[in-house]
Protein backbone atom coordinates (compact mmCIF):
# COMPACT_ATOMS: atom_id res chain seq x y z
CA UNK A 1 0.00 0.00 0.00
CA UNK A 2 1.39 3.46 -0.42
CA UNK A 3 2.57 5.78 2.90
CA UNK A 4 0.17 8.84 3.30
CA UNK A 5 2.05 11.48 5.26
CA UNK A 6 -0.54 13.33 7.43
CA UNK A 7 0.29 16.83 9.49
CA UNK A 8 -1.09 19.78 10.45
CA UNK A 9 -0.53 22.94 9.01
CA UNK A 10 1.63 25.98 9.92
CA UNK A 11 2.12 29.53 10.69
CA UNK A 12 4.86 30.04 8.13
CA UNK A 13 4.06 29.77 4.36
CA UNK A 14 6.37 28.94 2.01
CA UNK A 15 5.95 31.89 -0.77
CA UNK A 16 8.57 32.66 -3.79
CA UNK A 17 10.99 30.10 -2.24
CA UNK A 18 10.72 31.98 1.66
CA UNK A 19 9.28 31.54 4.55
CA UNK A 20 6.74 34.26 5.83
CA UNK A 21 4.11 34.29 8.39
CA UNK A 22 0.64 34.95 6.28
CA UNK A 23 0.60 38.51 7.23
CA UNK A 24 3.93 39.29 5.64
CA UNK A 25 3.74 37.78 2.19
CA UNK A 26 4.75 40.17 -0.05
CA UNK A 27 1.43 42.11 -1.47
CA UNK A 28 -0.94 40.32 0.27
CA UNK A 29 -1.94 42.94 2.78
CA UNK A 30 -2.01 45.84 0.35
CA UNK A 31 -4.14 43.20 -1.72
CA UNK A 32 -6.72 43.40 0.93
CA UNK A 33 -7.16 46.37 2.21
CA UNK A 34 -8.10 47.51 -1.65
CA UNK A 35 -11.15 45.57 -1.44
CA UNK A 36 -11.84 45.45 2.07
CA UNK A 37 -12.10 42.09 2.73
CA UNK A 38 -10.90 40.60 5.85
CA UNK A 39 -8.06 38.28 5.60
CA UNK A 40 -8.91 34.20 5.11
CA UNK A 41 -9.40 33.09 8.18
CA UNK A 42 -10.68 29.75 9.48
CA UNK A 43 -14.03 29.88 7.69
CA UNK A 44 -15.36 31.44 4.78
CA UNK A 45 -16.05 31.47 1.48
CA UNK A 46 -13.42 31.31 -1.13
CA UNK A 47 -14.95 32.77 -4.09
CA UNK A 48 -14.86 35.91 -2.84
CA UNK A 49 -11.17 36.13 -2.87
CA UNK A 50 -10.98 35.15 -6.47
CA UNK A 51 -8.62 38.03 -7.01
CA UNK A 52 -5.93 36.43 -4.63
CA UNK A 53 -5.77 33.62 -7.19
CA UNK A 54 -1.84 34.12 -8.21
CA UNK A 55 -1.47 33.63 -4.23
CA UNK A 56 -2.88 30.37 -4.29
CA UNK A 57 -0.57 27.17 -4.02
CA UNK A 58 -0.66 23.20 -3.83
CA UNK A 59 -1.13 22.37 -0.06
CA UNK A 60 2.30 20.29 0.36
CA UNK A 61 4.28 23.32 -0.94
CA UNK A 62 2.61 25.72 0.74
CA UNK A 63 3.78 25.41 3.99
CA UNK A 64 7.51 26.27 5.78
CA UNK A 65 8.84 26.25 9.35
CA UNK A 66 8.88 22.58 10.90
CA UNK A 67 6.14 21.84 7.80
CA UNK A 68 9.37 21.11 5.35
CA UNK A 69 10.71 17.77 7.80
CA UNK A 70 7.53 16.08 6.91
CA UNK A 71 7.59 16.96 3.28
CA UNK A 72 10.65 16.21 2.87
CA UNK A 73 10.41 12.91 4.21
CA UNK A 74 7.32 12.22 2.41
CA UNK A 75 9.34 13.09 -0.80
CA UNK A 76 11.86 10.43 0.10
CA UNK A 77 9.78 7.35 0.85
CA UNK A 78 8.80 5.61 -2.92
CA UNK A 79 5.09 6.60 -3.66
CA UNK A 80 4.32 8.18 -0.66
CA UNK A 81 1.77 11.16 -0.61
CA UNK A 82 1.06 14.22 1.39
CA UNK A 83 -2.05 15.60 3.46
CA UNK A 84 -2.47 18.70 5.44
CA UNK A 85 -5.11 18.93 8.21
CA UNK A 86 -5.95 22.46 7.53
CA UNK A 87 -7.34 25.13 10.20
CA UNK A 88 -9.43 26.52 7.55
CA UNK A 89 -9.58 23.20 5.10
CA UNK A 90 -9.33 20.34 7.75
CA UNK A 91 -7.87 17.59 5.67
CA UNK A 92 -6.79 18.54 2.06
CA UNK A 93 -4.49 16.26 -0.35
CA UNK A 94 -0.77 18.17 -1.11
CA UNK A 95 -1.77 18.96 -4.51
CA UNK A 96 -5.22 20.82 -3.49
CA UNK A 97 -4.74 24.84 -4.20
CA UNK A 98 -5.18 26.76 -0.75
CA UNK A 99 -5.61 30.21 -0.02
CA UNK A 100 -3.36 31.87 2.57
CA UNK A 101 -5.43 32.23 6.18
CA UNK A 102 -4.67 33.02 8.98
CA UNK A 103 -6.06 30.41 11.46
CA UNK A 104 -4.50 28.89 14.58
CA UNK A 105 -6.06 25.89 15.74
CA UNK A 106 -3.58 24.18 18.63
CA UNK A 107 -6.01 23.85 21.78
CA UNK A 108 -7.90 20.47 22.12
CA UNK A 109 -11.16 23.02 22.21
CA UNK A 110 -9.92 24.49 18.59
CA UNK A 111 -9.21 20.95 17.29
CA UNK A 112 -12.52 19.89 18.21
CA UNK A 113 -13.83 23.22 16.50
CA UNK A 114 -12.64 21.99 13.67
CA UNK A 115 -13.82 18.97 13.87
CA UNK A 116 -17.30 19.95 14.21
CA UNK A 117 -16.74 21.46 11.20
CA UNK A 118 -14.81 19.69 8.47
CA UNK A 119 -14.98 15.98 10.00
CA UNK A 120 -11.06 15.62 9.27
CA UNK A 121 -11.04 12.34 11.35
CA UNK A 122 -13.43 10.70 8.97
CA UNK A 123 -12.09 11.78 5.99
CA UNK A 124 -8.80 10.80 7.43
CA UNK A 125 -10.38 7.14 7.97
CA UNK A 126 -11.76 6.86 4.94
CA UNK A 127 -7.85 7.31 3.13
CA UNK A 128 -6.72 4.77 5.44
CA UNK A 129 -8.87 2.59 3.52
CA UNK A 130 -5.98 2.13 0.75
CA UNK A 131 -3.08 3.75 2.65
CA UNK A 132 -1.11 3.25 4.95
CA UNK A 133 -0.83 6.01 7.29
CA UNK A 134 2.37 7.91 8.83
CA UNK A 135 0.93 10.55 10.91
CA UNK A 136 2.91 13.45 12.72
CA UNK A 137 0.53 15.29 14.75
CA UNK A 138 0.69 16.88 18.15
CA UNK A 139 -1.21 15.87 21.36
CA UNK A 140 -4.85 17.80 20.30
CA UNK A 141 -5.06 16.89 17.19
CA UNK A 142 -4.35 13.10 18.35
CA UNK A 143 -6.76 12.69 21.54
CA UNK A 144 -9.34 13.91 18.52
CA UNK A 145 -8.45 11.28 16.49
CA UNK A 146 -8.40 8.80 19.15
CA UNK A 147 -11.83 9.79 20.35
CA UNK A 148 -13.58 9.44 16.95
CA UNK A 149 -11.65 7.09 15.21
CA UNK A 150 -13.74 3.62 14.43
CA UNK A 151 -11.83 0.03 14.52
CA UNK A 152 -8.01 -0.57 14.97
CA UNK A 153 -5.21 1.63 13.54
CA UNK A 154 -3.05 -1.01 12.30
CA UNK A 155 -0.98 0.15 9.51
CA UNK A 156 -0.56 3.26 10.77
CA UNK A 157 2.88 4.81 12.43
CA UNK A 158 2.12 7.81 14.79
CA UNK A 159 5.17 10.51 15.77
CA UNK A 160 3.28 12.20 18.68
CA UNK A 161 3.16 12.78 22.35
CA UNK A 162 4.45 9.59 24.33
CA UNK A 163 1.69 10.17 26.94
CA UNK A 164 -1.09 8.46 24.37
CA UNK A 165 1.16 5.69 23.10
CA UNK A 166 -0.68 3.00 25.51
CA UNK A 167 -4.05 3.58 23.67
CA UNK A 168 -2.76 3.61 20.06
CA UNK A 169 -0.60 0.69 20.53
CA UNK A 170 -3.81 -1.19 21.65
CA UNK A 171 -5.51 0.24 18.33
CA UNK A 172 -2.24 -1.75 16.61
CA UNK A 173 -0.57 1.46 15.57
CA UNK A 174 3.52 2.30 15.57
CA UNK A 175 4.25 4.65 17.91
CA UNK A 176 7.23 7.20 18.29
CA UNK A 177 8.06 10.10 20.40
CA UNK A 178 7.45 13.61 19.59
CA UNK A 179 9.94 15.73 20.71
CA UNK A 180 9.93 19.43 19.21
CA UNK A 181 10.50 18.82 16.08
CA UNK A 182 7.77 17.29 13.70
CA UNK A 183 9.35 14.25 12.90
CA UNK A 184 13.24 14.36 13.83
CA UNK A 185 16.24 12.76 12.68
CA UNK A 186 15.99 9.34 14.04
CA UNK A 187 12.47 8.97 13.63
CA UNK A 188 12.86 9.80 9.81
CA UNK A 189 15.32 6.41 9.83
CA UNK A 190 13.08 4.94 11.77
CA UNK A 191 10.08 5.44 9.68
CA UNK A 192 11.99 4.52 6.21
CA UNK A 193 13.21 1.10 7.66
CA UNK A 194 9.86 0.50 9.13
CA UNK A 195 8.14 1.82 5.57
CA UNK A 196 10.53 -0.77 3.53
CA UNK A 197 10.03 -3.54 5.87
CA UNK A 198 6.45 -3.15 5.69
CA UNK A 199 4.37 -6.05 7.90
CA UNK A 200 7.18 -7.61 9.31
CA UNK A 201 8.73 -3.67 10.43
CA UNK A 202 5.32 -2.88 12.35
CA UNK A 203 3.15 -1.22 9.85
């Protein structure tokens, strides 16, 4: 089966090859203020900011900061794909054309917000369907998962907080530890041998 790389989005987006919080991409602002809009945030309606189009840009390049360790793993593991859980999308494939916004979901209350209102854990289920998953989420976005998700996770490799590692392992999911960065050094080696060894390497 091929590796889907799931993480959340950032603060930092990745425009004309450098990183910029959303508020300081070049043009944007002045952009906005000429037709009044407010800026993207974690709702709203797209179509109206049809004349940001030229700012729009695949999902898996769009992002920078600690973003780039998972997409550049996921662009060294043989077929593997990319999804975002979005604060204003919820879960969107890396090719998928997003908007910049400016929406900060990190609290287990936001997370659930979203939830309620793009159901990213059951479209995440349903892609685990025909992929295997590698996911590399913090603690909120996990104990959502966790308390939605129906049936084991086998096939499934979680970087995260080592506090819920009891209740995915008894889902049947890989676990390893979070630690500041997204995915880290040795959990990228990890993750390949595990990827390459497939059933017999855990996942």
């Amino acid at each position: 089966m091929r590796a889907l790389c799931v993480s959340n989005d950032s603060r930092i987006f990745r425009t004309d090859g450098r990183n910029n919080p959303a508020e300081r991409i070049p043009g944007l602002m002045e952009r906005l203020e000429r037709t009044g809009l407010p800026f993207p945030g974690c709702e709203g309606d797209d179509s109206l900011y049809g004349f940001l189009e030229d700012y729009r840009a695949p999902a898996k390049e769009f992002f920078g900061g600690r973003f780039t360790e998972v997409r550049n793993l996921a662009s060294s593991l043989p077929g593997a794909e990319l999804a975002v859980i979005s604060g204003r999308y919820g879960l969107v494939d890396g090719e998928e054309l997003l908007l910049p916004y400016r929406c900060y979901v990190e609290s287990k209350e936001e997370v659930g917000m979203l939830q309620r209102r793009t159901r990213f854990v059951e479209a995440l289920q349903s892609r685990h369907a025909d992929h295997d998953l590698l996911l590399f989420l913090p603690r909120a976005f996990m104990e959502c998962i966790l308390s939605r998700w129906q049936g084991p996770m086998d096939r499934t490799i979680a970087v995260t907080s080592p506090s819920l590692f009891p209740e995915l392992e008894s889902r049947g999911a890989a676990c390893l530890p979070r630690r500041g960065p997204r995915v880290g050094s040795a959990n990228a080696e990890s993750i390949r041998r595990m990827v390459e060894g497939g059933a017999d390497a855990g996942i």
